[in-house]
C-alpha atoms as a PDB file:
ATOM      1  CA  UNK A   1     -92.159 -85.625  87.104  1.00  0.00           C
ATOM      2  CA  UNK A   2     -91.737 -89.227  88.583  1.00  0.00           C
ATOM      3  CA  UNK A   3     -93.979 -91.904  87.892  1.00  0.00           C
ATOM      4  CA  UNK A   4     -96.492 -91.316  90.929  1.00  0.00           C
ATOM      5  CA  UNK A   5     -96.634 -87.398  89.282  1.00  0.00           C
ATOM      6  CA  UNK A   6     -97.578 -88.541  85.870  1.00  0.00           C
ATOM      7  CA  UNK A   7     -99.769 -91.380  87.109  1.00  0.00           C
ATOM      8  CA  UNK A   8    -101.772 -88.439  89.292  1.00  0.00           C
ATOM      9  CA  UNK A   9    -101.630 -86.086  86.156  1.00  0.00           C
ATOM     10  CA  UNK A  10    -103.173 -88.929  83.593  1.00  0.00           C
ATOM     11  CA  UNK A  11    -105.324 -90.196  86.219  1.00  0.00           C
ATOM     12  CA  UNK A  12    -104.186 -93.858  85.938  1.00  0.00           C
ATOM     13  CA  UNK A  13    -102.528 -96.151  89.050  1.00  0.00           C
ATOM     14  CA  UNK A  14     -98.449 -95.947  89.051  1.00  0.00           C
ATOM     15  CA  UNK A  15     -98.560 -99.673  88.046  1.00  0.00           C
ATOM     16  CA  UNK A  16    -100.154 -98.473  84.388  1.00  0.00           C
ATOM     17  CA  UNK A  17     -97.208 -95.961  84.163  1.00  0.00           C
ATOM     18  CA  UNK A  18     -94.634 -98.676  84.481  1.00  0.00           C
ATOM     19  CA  UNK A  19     -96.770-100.922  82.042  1.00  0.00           C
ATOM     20  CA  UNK A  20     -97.033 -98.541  79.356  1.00  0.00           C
ATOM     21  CA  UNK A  21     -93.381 -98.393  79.126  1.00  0.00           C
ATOM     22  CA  UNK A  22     -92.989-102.118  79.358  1.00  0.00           C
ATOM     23  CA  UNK A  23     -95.339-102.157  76.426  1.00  0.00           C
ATOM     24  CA  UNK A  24     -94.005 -99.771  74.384  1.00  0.00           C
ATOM     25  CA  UNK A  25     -90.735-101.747  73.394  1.00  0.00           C
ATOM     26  CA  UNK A  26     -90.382-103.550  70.577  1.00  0.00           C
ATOM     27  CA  UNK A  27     -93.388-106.188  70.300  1.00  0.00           C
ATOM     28  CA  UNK A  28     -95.275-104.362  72.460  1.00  0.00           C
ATOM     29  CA  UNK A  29     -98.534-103.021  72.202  1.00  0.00           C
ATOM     30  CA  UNK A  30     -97.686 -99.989  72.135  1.00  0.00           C
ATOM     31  CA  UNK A  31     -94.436-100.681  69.980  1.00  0.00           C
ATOM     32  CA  UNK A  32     -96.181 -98.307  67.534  1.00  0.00           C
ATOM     33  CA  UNK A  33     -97.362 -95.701  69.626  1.00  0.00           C
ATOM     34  CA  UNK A  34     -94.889 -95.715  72.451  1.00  0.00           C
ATOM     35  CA  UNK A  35     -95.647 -94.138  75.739  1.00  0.00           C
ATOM     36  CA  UNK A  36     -92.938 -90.993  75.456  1.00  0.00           C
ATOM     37  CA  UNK A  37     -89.762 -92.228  76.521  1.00  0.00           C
ATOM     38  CA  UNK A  38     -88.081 -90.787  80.267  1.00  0.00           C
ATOM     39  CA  UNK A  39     -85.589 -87.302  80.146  1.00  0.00           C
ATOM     40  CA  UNK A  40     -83.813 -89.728  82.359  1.00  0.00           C
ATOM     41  CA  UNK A  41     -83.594 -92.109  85.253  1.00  0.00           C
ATOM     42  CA  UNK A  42     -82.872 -91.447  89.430  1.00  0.00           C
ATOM     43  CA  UNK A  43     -81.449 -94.835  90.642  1.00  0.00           C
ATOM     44  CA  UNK A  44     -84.520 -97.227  88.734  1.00  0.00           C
ATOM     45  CA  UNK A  45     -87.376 -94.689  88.426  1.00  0.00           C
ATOM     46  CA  UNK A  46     -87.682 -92.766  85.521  1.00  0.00           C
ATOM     47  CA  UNK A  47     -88.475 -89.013  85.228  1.00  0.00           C
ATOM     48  CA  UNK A  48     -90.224 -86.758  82.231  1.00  0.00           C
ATOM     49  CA  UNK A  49     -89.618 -83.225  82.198  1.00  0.00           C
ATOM     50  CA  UNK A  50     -92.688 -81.007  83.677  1.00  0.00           C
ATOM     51  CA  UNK A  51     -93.118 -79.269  79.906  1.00  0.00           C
ATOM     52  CA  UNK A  52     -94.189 -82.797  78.299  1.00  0.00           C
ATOM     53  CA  UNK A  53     -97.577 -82.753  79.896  1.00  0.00           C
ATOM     54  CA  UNK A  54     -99.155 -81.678  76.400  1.00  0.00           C
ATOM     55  CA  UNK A  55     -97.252 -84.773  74.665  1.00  0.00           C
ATOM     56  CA  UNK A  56     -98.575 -87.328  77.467  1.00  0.00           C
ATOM     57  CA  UNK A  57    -102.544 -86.097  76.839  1.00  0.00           C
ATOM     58  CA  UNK A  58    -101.572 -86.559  73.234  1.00  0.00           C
ATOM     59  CA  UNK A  59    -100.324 -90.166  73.847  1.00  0.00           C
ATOM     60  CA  UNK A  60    -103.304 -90.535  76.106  1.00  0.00           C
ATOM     61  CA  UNK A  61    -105.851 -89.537  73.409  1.00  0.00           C
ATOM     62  CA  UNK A  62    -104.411 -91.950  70.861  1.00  0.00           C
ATOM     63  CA  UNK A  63    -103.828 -94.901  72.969  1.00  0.00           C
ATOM     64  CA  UNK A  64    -104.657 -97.903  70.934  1.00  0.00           C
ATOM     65  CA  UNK A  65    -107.595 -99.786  72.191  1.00  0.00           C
ATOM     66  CA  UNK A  66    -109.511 -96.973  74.083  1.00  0.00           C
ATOM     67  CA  UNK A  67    -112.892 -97.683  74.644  1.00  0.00           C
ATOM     68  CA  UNK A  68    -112.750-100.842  72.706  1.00  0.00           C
ATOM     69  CA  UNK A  69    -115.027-103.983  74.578  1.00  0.00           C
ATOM     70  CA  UNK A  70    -116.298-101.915  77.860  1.00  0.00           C
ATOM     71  CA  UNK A  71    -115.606-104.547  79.628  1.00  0.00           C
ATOM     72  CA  UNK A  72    -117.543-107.571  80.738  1.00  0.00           C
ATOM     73  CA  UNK A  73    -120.797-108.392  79.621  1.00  0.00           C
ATOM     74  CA  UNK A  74    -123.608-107.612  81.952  1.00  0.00           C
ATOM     75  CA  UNK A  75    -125.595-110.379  83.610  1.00  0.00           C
ATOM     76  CA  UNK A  76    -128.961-108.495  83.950  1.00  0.00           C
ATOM     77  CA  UNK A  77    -131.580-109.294  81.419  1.00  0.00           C
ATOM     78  CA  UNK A  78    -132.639-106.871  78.645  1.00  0.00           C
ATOM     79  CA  UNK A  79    -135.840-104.749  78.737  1.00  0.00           C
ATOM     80  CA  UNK A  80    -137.739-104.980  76.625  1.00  0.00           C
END
């Protein structure tokens, strides 16, 4: 699986692929949960081996900061 295959599989954008990695080295913020590392690499682009699908939801479930803020703030007043 490229990154556009495991981007579609996690439903995330390609760009969020390429930034978990990036964030998963060292002083990262993912350095201690790294996004599982590529089987390998064709020319640039990484690849993951179709049987790690199970280790990707894993990753997925435990990714640091899930749910955490929900974003920002709503503007409309509270009922009351």
């Amino acid at each position: 699986m490229d990154r556009e295959a495991v981007a579609k599989f996690l439903g995330v954008s390609v760009k969020s692929i390429s930034q978990y990695l990036t964030e998963s080295r060292e002083g990262g913020r993912y350095a201690d949960h790294p996004f599982p590392k590529p089987d390998g690499r064709i020319g640039r682009g990484p690849w993951w081996n179709k049987k790690r699908k199970a280790e990707f939801l894993k990753w997925q479930e435990a990714r640091p900061g899930r749910g955490v803020g929900g974003g920002r703030p709503s503007h409309k007043p509270k009922s009351a």
